[in-house]
N, C-alpha and C. Protein backbone atom coordinates (compact mmCIF):
# COMPACT_ATOMS: atom_id res chain seq x y z
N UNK A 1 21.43 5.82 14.27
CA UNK A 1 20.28 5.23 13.60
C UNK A 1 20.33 5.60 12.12
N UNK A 2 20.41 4.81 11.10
CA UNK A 2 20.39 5.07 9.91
C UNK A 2 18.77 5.42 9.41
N UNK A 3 18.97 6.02 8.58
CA UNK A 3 17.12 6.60 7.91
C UNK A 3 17.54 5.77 6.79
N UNK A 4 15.99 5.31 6.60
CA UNK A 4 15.70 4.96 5.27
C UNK A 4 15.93 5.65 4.14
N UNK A 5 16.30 4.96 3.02
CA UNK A 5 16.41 5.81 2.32
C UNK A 5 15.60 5.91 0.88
N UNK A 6 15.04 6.75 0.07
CA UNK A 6 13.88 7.22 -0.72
C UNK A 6 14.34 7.81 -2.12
N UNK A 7 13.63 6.95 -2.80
CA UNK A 7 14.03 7.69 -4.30
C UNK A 7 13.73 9.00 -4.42
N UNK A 8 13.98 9.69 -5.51
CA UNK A 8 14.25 11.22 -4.88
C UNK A 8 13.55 11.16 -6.42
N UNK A 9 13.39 10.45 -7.47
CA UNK A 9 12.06 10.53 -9.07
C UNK A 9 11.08 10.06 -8.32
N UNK A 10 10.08 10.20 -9.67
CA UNK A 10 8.62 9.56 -9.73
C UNK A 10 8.09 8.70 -9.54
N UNK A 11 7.12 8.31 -8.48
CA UNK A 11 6.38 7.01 -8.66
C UNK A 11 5.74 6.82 -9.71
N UNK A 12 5.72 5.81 -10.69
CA UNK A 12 4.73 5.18 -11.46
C UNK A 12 4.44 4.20 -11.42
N UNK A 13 2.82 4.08 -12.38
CA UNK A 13 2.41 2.88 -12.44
C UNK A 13 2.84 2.19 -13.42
N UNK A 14 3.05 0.89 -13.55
CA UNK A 14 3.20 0.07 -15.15
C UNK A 14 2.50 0.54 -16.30
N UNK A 15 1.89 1.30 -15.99
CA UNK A 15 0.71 1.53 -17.22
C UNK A 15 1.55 3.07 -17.78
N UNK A 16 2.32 3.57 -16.72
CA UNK A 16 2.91 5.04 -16.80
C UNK A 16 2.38 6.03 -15.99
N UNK A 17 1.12 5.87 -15.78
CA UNK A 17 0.66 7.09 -15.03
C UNK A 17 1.28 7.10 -13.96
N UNK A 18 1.90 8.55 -13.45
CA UNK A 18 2.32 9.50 -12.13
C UNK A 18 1.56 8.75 -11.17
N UNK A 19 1.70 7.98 -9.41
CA UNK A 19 1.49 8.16 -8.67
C UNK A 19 1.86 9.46 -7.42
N UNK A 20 3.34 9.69 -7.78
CA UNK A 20 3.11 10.81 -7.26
C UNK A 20 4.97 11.61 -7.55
N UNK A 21 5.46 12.48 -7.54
CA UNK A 21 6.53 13.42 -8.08
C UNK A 21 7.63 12.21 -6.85
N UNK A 22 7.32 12.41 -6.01
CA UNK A 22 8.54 11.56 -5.15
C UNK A 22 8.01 11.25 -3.78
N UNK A 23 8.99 10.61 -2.85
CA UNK A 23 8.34 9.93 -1.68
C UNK A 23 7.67 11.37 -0.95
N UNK A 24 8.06 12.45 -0.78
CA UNK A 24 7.09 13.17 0.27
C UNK A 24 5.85 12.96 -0.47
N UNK A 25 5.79 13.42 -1.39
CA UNK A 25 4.13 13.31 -2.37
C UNK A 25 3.73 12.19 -2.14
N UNK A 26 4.20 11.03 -2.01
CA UNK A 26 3.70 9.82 -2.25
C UNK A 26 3.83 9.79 -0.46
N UNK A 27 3.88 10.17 0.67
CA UNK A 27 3.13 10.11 1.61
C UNK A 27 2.82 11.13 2.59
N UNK A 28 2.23 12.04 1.50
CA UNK A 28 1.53 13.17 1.64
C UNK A 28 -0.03 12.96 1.91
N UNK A 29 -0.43 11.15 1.58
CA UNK A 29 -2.01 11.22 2.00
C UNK A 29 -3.22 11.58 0.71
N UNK A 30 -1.89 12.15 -0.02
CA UNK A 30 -2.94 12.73 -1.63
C UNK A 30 -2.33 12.36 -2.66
N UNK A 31 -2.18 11.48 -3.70
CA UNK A 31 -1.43 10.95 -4.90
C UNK A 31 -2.40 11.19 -5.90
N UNK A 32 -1.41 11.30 -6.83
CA UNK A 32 -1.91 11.97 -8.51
C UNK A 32 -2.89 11.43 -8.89
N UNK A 33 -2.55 9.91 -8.75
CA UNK A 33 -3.52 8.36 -9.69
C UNK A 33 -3.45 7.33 -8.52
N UNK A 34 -4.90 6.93 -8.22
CA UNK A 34 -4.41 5.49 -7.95
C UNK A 34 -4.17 4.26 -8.11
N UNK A 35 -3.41 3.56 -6.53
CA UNK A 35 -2.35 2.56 -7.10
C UNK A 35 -3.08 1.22 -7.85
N UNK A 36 -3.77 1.44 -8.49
CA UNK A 36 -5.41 0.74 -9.18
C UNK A 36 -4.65 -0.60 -10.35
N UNK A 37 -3.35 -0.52 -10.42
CA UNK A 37 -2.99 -1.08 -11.90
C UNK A 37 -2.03 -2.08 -10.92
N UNK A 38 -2.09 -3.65 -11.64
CA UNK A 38 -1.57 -4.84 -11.30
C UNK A 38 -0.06 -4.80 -12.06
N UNK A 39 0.75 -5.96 -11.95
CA UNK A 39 1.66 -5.76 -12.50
C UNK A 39 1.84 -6.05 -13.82
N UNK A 40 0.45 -6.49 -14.51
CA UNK A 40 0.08 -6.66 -15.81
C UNK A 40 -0.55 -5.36 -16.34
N UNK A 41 -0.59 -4.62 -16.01
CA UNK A 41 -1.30 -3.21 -15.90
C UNK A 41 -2.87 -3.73 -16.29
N UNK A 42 -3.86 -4.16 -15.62
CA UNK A 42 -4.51 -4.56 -15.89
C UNK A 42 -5.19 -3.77 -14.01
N UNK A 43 -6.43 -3.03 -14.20
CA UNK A 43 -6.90 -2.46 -13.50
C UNK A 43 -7.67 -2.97 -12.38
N UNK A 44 -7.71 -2.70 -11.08
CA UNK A 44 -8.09 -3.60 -10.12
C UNK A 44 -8.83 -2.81 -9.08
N UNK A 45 -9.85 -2.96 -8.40
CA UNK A 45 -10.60 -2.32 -7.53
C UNK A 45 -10.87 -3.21 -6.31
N UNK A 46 -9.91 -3.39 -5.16
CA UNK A 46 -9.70 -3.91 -4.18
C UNK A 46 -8.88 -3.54 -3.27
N UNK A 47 -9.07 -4.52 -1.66
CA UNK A 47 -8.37 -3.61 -0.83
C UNK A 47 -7.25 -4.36 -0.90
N UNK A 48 -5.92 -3.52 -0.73
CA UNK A 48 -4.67 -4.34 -0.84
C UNK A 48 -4.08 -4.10 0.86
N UNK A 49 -2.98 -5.44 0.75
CA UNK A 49 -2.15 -5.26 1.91
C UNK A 49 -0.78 -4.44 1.89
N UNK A 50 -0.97 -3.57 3.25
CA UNK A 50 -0.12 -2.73 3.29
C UNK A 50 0.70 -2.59 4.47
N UNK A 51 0.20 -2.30 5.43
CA UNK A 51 0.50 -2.55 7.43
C UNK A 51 1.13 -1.33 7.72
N UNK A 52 0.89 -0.38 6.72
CA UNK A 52 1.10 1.03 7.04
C UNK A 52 0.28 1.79 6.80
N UNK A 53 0.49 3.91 7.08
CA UNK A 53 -0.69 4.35 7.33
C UNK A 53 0.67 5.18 6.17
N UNK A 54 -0.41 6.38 5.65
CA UNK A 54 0.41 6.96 4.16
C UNK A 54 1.15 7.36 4.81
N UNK A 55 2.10 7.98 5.99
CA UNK A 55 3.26 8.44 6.12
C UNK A 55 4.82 7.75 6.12
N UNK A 56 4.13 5.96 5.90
CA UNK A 56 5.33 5.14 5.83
C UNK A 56 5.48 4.27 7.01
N UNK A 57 4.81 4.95 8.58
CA UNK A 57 4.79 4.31 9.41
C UNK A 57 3.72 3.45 10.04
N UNK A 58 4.01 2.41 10.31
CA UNK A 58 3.23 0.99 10.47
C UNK A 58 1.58 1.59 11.44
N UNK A 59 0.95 0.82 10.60
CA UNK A 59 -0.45 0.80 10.92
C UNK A 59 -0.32 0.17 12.79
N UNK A 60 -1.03 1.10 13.35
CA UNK A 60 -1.19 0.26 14.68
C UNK A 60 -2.21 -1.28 14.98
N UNK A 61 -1.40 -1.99 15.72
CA UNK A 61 -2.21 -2.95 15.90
C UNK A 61 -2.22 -3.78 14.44
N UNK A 62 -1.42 -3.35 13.09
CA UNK A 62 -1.48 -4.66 11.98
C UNK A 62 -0.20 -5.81 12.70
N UNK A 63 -0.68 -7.00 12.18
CA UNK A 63 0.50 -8.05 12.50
C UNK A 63 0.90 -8.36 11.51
N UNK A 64 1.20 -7.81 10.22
CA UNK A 64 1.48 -8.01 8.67
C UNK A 64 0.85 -9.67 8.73
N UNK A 65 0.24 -10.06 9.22
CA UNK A 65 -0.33 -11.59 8.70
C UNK A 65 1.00 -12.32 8.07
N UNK A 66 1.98 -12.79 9.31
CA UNK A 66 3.07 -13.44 9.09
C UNK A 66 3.60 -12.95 7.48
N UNK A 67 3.76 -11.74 8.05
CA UNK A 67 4.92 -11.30 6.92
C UNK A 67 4.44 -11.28 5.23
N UNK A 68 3.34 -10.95 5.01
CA UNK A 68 2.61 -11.52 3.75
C UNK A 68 2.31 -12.77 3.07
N UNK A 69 2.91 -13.70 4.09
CA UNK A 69 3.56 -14.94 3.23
C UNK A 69 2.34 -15.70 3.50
N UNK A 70 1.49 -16.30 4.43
CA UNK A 70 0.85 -17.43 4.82
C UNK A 70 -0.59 -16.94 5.88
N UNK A 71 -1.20 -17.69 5.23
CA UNK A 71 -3.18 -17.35 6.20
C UNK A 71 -2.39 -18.11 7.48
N UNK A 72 -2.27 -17.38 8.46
CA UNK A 72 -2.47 -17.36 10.25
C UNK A 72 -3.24 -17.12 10.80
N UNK A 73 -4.29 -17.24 10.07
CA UNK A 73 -5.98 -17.79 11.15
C UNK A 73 -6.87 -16.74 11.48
N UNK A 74 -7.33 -17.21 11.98
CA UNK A 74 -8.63 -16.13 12.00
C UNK A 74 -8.27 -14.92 13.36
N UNK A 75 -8.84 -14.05 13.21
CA UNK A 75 -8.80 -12.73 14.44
C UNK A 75 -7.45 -12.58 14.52
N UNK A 76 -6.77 -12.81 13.53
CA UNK A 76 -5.49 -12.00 13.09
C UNK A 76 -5.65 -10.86 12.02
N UNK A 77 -4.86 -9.69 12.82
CA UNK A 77 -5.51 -8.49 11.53
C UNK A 77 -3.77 -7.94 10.37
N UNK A 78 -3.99 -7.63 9.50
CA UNK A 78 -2.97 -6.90 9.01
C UNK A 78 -4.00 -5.14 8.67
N UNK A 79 -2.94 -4.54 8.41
CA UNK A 79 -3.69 -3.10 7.53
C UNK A 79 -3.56 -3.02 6.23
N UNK A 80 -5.21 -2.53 5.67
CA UNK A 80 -5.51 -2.86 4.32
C UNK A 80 -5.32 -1.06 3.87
N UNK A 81 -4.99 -0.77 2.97
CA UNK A 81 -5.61 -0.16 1.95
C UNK A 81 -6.51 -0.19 0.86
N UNK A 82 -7.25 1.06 0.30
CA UNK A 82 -8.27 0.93 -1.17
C UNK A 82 -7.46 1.16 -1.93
N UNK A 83 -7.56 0.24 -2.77
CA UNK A 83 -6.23 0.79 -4.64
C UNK A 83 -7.09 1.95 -5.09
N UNK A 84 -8.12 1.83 -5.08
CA UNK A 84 -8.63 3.04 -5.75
C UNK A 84 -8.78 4.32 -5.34
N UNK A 85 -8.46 4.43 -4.34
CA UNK A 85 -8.34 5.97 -3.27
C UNK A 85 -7.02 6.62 -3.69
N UNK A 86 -7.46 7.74 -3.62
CA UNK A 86 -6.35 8.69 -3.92
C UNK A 86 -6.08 9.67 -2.88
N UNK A 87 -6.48 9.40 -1.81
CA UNK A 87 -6.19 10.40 -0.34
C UNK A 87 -5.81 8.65 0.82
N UNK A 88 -5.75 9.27 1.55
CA UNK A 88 -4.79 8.71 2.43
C UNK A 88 -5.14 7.01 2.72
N UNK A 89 -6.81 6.73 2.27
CA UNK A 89 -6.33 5.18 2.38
C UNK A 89 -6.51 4.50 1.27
N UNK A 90 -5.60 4.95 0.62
CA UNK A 90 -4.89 4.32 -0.58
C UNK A 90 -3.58 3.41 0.32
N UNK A 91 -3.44 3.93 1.54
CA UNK A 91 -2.40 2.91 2.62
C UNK A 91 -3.09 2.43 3.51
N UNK A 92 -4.10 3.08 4.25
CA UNK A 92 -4.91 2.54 5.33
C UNK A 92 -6.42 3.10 5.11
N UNK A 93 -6.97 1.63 5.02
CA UNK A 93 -8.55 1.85 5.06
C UNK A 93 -9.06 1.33 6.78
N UNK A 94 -8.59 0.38 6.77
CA UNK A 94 -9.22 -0.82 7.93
C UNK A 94 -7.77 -2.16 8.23
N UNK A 95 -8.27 -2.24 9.55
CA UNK A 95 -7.53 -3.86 9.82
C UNK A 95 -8.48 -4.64 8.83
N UNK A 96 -7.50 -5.77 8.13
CA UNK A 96 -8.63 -7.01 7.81
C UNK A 96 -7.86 -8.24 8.06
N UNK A 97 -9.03 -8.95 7.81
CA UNK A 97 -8.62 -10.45 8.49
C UNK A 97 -7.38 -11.34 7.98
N UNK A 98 -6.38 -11.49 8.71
CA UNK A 98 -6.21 -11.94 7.94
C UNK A 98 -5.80 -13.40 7.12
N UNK A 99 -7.29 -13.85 7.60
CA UNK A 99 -7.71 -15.01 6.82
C UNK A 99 -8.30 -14.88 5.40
N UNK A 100 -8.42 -13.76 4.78
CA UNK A 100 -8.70 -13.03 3.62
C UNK A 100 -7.66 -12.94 2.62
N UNK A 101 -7.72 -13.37 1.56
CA UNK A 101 -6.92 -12.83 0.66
C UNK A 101 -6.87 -11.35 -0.09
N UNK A 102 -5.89 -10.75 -0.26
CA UNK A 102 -5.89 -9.62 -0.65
C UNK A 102 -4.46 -9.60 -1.46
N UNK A 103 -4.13 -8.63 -2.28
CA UNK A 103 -3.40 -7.86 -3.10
C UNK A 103 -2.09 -7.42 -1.94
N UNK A 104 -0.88 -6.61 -2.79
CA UNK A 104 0.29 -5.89 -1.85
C UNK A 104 0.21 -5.19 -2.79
N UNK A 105 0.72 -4.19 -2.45
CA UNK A 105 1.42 -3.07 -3.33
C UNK A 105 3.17 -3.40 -3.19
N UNK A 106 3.76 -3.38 -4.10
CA UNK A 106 4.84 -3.33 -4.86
C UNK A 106 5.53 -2.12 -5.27
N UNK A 107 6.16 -1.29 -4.61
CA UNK A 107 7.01 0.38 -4.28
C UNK A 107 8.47 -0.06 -4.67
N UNK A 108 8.67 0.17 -6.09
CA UNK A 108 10.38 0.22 -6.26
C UNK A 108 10.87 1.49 -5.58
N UNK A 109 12.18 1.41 -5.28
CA UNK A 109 12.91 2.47 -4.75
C UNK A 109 14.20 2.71 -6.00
């Protein structure tokens, strides 16, 4: 079984600020800053899509809502995170619908 594999620098945001020293920190549940900044660095307070819980492994019960790509109807859930949280659901807040539009987070490696 091959492991994933993890940048071993810093998460940042576009704006520069530290999310967190490297992947254990960054799913440690506690990050520096949160993931609050768009890819315009332009600041955002919403729940984004994620379908994981902060350790990397998949939210139970999300169906990533066909892969991020397309609304698949109602009483379909993916897992959301808060951008603005800086403890653990900054990855998982809640299932949401996902007939809802929401945000992704975007993690270079």
């Amino acid at each position: 079984m091959l492991l994933p594999l993890h940048s071993r620098g810093r998460y940042t945001l576009t704006n520069g600020l530290v999310v967190a020293q490297n992947w254990d920190e960054l799913t440690s549940g506690i990050l520096q800053n949160p993931i609050a900044v768009d890819e315009s660095s332009q600041t955002k307070e919403d729940f984004v899509w994620t379908g994981s819980l902060p350790d990397g492994l998949p939210a139970l019960g999300s169906e990533f809502c066909g892969e991020w790509q397309e609304d698949i109807g109602f009483l379909t859930f993916g897992g959301e995170g808060f951008s603005l949280a800086t403890d653990g659901s900054w990855s998982f807040f809640d299932q949401g619908g996902c007939d809802l539009e929401s945000s992704l987070y975007c993690i270079e490696q």
